[in-house]
Protein backbone atom coordinates (compact mmCIF):
# COMPACT_ATOMS: atom_id res chain seq x y z
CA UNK A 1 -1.44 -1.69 7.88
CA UNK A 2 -4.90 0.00 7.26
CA UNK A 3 -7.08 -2.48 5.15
CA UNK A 4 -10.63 -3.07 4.33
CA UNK A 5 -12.70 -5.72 1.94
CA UNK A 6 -9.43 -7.70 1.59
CA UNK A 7 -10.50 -11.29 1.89
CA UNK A 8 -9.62 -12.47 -1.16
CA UNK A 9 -6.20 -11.56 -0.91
CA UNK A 10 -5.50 -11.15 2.82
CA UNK A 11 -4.22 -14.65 4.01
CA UNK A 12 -1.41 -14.85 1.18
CA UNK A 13 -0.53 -11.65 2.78
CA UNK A 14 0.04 -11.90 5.89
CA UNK A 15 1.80 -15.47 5.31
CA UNK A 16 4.13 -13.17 2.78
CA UNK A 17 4.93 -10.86 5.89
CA UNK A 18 5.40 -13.40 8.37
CA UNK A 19 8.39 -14.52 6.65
CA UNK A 20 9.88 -11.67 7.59
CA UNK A 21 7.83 -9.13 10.19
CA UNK A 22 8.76 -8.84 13.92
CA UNK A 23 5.00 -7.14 14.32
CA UNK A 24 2.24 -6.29 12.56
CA UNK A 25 -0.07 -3.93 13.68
CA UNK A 26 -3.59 -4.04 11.86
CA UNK A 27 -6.47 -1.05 11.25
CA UNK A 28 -9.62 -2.38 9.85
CA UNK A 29 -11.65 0.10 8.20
CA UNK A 30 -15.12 -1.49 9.19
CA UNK A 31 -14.55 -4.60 6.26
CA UNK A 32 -17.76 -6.19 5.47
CA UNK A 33 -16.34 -9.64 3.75
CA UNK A 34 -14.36 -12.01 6.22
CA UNK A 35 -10.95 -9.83 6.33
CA UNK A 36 -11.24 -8.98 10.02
CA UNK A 37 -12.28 -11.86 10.84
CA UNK A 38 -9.44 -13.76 9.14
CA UNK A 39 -6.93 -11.23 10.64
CA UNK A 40 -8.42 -12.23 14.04
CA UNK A 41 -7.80 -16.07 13.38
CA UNK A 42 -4.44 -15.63 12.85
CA UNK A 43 -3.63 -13.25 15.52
CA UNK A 44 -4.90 -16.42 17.93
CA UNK A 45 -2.62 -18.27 16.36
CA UNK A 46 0.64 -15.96 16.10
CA UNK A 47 1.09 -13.23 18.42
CA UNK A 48 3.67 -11.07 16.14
CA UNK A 49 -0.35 -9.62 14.45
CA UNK A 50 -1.65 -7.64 17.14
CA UNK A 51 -5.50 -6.45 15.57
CA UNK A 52 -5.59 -2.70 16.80
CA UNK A 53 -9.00 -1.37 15.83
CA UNK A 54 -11.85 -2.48 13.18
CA UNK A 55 -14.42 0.06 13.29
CA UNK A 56 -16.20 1.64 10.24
CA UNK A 57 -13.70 4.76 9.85
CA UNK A 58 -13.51 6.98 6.49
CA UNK A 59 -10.21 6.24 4.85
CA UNK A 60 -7.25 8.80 5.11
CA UNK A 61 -3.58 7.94 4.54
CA UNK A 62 -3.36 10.16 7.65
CA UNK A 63 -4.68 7.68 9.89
CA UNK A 64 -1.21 5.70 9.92
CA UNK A 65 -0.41 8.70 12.17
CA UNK A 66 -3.15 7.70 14.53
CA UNK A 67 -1.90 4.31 14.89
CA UNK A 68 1.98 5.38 15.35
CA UNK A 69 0.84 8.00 18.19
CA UNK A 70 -1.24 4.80 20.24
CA UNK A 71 1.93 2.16 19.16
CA UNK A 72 4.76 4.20 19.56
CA UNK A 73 5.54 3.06 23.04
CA UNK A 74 5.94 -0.48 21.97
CA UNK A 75 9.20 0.72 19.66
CA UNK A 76 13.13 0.83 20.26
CA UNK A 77 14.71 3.50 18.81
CA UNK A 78 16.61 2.04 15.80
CA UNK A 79 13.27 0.06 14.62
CA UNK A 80 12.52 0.13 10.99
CA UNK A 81 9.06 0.72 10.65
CA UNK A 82 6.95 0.14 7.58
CA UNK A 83 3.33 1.18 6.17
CA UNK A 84 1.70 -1.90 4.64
CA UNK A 85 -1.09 -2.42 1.93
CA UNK A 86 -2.97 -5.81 2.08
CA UNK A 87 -2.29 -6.04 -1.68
CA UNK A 88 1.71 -5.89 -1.98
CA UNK A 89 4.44 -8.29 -1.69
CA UNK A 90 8.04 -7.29 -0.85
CA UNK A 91 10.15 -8.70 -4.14
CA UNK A 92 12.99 -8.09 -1.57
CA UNK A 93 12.19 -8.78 2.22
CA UNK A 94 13.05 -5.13 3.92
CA UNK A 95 15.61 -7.17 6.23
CA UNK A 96 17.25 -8.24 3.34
CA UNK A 97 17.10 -4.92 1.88
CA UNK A 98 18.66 -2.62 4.30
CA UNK A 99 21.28 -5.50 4.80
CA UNK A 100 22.73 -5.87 0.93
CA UNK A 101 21.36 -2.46 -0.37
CA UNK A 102 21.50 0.54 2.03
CA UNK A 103 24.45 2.06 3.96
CA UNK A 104 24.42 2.95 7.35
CA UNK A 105 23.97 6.44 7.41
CA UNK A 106 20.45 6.01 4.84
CA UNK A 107 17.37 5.34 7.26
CA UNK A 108 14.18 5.96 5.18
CA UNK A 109 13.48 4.15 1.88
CA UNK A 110 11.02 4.77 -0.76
CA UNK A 111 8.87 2.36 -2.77
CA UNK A 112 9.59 1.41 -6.28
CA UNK A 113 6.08 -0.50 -7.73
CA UNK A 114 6.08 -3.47 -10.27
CA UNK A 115 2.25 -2.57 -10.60
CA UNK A 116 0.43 -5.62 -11.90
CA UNK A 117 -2.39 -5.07 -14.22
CA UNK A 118 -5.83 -6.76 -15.17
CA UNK A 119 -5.92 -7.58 -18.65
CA UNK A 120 -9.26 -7.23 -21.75
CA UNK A 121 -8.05 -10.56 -22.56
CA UNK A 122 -8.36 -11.70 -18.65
CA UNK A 123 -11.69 -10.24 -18.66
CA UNK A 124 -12.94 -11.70 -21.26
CA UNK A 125 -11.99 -15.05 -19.68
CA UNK A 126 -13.71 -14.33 -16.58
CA UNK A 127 -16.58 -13.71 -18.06
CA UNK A 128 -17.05 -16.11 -20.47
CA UNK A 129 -16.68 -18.80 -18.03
CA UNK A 130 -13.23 -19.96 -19.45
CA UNK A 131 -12.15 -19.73 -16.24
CA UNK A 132 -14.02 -19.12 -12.95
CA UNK A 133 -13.31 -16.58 -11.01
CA UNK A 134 -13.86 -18.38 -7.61
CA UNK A 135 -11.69 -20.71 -8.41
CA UNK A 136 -8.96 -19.29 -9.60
CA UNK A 137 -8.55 -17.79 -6.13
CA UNK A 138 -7.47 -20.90 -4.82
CA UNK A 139 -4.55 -19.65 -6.77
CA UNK A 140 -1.60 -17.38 -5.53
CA UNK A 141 -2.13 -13.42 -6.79
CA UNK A 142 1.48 -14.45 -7.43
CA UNK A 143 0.69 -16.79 -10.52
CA UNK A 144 -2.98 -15.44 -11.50
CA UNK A 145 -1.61 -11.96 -12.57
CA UNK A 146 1.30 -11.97 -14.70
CA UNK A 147 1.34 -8.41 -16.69
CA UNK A 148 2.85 -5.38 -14.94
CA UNK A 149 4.02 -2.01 -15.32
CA UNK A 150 7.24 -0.47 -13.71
CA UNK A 151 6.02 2.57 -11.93
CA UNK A 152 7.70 6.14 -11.83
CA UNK A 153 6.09 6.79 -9.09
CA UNK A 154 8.07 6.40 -5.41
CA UNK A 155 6.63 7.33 -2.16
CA UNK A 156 8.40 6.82 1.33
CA UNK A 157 7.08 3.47 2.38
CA UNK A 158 9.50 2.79 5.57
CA UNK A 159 11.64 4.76 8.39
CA UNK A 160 13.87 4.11 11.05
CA UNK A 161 12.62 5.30 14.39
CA UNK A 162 13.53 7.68 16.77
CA UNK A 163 12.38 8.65 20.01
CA UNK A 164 11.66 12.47 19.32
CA UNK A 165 10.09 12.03 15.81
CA UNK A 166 6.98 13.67 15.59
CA UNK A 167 3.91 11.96 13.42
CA UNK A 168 0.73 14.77 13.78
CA UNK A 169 -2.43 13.98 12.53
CA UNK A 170 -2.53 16.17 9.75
CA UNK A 171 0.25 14.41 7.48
CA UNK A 172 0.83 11.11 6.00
CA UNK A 173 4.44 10.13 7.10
CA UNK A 174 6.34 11.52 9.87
CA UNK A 175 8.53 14.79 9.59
CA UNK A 176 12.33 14.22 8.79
CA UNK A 177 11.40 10.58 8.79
CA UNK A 178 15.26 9.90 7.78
CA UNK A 179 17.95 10.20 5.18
CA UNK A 180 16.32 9.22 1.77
CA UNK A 181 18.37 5.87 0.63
CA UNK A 182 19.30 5.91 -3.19
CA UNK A 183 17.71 2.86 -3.72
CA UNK A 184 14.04 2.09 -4.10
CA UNK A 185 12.73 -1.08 -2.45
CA UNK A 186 11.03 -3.53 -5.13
CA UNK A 187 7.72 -4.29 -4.20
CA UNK A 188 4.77 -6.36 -6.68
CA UNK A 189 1.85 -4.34 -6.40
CA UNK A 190 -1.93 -6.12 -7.30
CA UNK A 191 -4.73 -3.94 -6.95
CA UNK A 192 -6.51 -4.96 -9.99
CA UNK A 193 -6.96 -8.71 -9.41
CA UNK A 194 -10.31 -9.96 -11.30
CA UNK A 195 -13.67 -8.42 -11.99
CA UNK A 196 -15.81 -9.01 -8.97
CA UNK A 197 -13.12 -7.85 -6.74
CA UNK A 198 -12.40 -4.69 -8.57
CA UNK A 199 -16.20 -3.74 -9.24
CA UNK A 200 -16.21 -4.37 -5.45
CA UNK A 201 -13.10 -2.01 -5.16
CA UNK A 202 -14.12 0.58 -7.22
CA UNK A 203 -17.34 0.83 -6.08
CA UNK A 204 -16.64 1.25 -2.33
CA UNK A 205 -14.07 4.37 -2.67
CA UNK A 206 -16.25 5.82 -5.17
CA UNK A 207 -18.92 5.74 -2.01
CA UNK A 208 -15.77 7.01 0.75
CA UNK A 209 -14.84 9.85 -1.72
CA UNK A 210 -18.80 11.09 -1.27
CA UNK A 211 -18.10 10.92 2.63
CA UNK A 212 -14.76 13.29 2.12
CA UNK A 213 -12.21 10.57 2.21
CA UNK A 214 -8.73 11.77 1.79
CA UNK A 215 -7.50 10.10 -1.40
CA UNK A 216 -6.34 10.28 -4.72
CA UNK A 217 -7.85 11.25 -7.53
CA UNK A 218 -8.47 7.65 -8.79
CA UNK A 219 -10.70 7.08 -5.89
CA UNK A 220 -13.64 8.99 -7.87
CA UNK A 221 -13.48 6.50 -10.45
CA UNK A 222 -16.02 3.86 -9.92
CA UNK A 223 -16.22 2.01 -13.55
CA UNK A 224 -13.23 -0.49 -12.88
CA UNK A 225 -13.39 -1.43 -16.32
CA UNK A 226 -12.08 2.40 -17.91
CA UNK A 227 -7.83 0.92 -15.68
CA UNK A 228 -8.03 -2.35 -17.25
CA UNK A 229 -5.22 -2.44 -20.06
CA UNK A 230 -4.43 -4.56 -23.21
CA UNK A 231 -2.27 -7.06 -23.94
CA UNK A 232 1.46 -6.73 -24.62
CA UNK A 233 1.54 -6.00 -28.39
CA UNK A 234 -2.20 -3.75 -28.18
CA UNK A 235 -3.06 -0.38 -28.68
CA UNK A 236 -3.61 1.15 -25.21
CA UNK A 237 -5.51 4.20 -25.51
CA UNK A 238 -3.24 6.56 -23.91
CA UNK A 239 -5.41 9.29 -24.31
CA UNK A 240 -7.99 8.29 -20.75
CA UNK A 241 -7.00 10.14 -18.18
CA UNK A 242 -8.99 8.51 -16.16
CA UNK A 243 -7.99 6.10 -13.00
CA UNK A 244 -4.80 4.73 -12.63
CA UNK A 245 -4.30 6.45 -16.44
CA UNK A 246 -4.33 9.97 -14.33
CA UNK A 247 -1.06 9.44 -13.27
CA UNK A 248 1.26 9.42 -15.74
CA UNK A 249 4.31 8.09 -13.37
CA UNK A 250 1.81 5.02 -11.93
CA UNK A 251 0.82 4.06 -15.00
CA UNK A 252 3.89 4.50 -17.39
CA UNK A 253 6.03 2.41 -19.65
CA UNK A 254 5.36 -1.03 -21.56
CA UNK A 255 3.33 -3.80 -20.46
CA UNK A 256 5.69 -6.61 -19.37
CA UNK A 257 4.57 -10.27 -18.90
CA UNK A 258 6.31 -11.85 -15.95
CA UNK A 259 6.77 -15.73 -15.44
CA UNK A 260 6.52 -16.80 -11.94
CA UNK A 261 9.99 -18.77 -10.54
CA UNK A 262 11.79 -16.66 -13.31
CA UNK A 263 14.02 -13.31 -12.24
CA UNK A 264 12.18 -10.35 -12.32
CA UNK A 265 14.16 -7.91 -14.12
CA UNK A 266 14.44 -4.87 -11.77
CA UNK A 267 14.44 -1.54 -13.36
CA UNK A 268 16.10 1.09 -10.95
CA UNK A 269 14.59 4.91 -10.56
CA UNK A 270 16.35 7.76 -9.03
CA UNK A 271 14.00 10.34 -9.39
CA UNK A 272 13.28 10.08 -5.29
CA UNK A 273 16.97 11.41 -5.10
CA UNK A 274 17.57 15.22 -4.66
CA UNK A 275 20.60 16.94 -5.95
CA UNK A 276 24.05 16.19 -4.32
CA UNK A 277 24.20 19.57 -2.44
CA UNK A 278 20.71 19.14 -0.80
CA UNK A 279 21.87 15.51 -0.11
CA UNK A 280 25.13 16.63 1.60
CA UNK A 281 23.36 18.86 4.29
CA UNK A 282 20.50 16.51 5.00
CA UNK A 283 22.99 13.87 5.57
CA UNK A 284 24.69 16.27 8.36
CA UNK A 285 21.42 17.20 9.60
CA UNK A 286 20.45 13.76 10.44
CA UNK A 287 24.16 13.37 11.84
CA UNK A 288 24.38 16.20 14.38
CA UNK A 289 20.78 18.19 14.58
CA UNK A 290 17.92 16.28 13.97
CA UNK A 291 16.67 15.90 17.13
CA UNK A 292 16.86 19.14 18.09
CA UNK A 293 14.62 19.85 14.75
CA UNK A 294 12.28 17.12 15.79
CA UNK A 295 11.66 19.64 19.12
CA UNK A 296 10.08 22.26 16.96
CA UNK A 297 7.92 20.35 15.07
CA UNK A 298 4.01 19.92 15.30
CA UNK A 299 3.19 17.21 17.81
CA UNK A 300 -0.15 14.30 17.54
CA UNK A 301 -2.75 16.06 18.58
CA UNK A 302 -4.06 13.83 21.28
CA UNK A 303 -7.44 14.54 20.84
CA UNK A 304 -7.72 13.87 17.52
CA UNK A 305 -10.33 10.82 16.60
CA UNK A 306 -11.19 9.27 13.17
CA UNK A 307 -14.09 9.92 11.01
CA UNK A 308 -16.75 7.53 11.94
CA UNK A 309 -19.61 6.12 10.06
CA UNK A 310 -22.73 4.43 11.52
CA UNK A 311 -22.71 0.93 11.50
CA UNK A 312 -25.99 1.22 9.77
CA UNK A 313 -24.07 3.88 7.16
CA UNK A 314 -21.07 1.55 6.61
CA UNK A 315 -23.54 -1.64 6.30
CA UNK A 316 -25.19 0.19 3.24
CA UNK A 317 -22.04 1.19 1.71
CA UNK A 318 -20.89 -2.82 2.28
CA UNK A 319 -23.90 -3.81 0.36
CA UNK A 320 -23.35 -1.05 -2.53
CA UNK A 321 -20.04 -2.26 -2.84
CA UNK A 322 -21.03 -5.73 -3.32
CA UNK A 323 -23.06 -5.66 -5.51
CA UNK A 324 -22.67 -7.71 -8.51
């Protein structure tokens, strides 16, 4: 997990993933709120969160390759391993997952989002005082946001390992991570959770893309306001193209309202899932040659070290951030 400024949401977290995680390895980005030092009270008290760094480093999805290369001794072959956001919660547990909805030749799975949006209508309860935002964090994410979108979008979000897979610095998952499983593993996504924290949000990677952080194109955006949506029924204006709005498979489809205790209706996408052919001769790749592959690819270069701020630099940027 790489995290940073998470302290609003960080404890429901990591009790979500202790239901289910044998370990949890944890990169701090150099938070300036309580997040590391929460992480570091519960690491005291259960050793499966092992805190591996908190230093002020300039986000890159790459640096999951940094961790893997300094953890990778402490794996079996066979593991699954997963990249984690502070701000997602596994509708299906990954156990329970590759148990009921893989077979045994698939080892890599991609994500498939329930992406949980902040409302006008929210907003404007927030700030008229109808409800206050410090309190309604004594609330669950879980029952505070209730309007979502099913995302398009799919990215590879966990592997099984093997000893000769090779993770350089220079990409953000590891070559031939596995054979792609059809399915897509459902996970509620909340990175829009009220106004302070997504001013807060917004405002620090607008200040890492200045520093050459290697992101998405939603990172520039630092007026949160320009990826909060209507209501179900309103008049979205499709036409921004701005934020989450850039990306027409993250932010696609209805709004949906979603009742806490109720079934979440699952929408299946395929669009992960190459032809039948291609799938057919990865599938006897990973059966008889893969390993022999994983010999001619680019190794971690073991020299390679983060992009580090100042503490002085990353103070300022903590105090941009949070400003209100």
């Amino acid at each position: 997990m790489l995290l940073r400024d998470e302290e609003d949401v960080i404890q429901q977290n990591l009790d979500h993933l202790l239901t289910w995680v044998d370990g949890l390895y944890i990169l701090d980005l150099g938070s300036t709120d309580r997040t590391w030092e929460i992480v570091q009270d519960y690491a005291r008290r259960e050793k499966r969160i092992i805190p591996f760094e908190h230093a002020p480093i300039v986000y890159s999805d790459n640096l999951r390759s940094y961790m893997f290369h300094h953890l990778r001794n402490r794996l079996r072959h066979g593991d699954w391993v997963l990249r984690l956001d502070a701000d997602e919660f596994y509708h299906v547990p990954p156990p329970q997952f590759v148990q009921e909805r893989m077979t045994k030749h698939e080892s890599a799975v991609h994500l498939q989002w329930y992406f949980f949006r902040l409302t006008h209508q929210e907003v404007a309860d927030y700030e008229s005082g109808r409800v206050d935002v410090m309190a309604d964090r004594q609330r669950s994410i879980i029952e505070r946001r209730r309007y979502y979108k099913i995302s398009d979008y799919a990215e590879p979000r966990m592997f099984r390992y093997r000893r000769t897979m090779q993770w350089p610095e220079t990409i953000s998952f590891p070559f031939n991570a596995g054979y792609v499983a059809r399915e897509r593993i459902p996970i509620l996504h909340y990175p829009h959770r009220d106004p302070l924290q997504m001013a807060r949000r917004y405002r620090l990677r607008a200040e890492m893309m200045k520093l050459k952080a290697a992101a998405g194109g939603h990172w520039k955006l630092d007026d949160w306001r320009q990826d909060v949506v209507d209501d179900v029924g309103g008049s979205e204006a499709q036409s921004r193209k701005v934020g989450i709005a850039d990306s027409s498979l993250v932010d696609s489809g209805p709004l949906l309202h979603w009742t806490p205790g109720t079934p979440l209706t699952e929408s299946p996408r395929y669009n992960h899932v190459r032809p039948v052919r291609q799938r057919v001769a990865t599938r006897l790749l990973y059966a008889t040659g893969v390993s022999l592959l994983d010999l001619r690819r680019p190794r971690f270069d073991a020299s390679f070290k983060p992009q580090y701020l100042s503490e002085e630099t990353n103070a300022l940027i903590g105090r941009m951030s949070a400003q209100e």
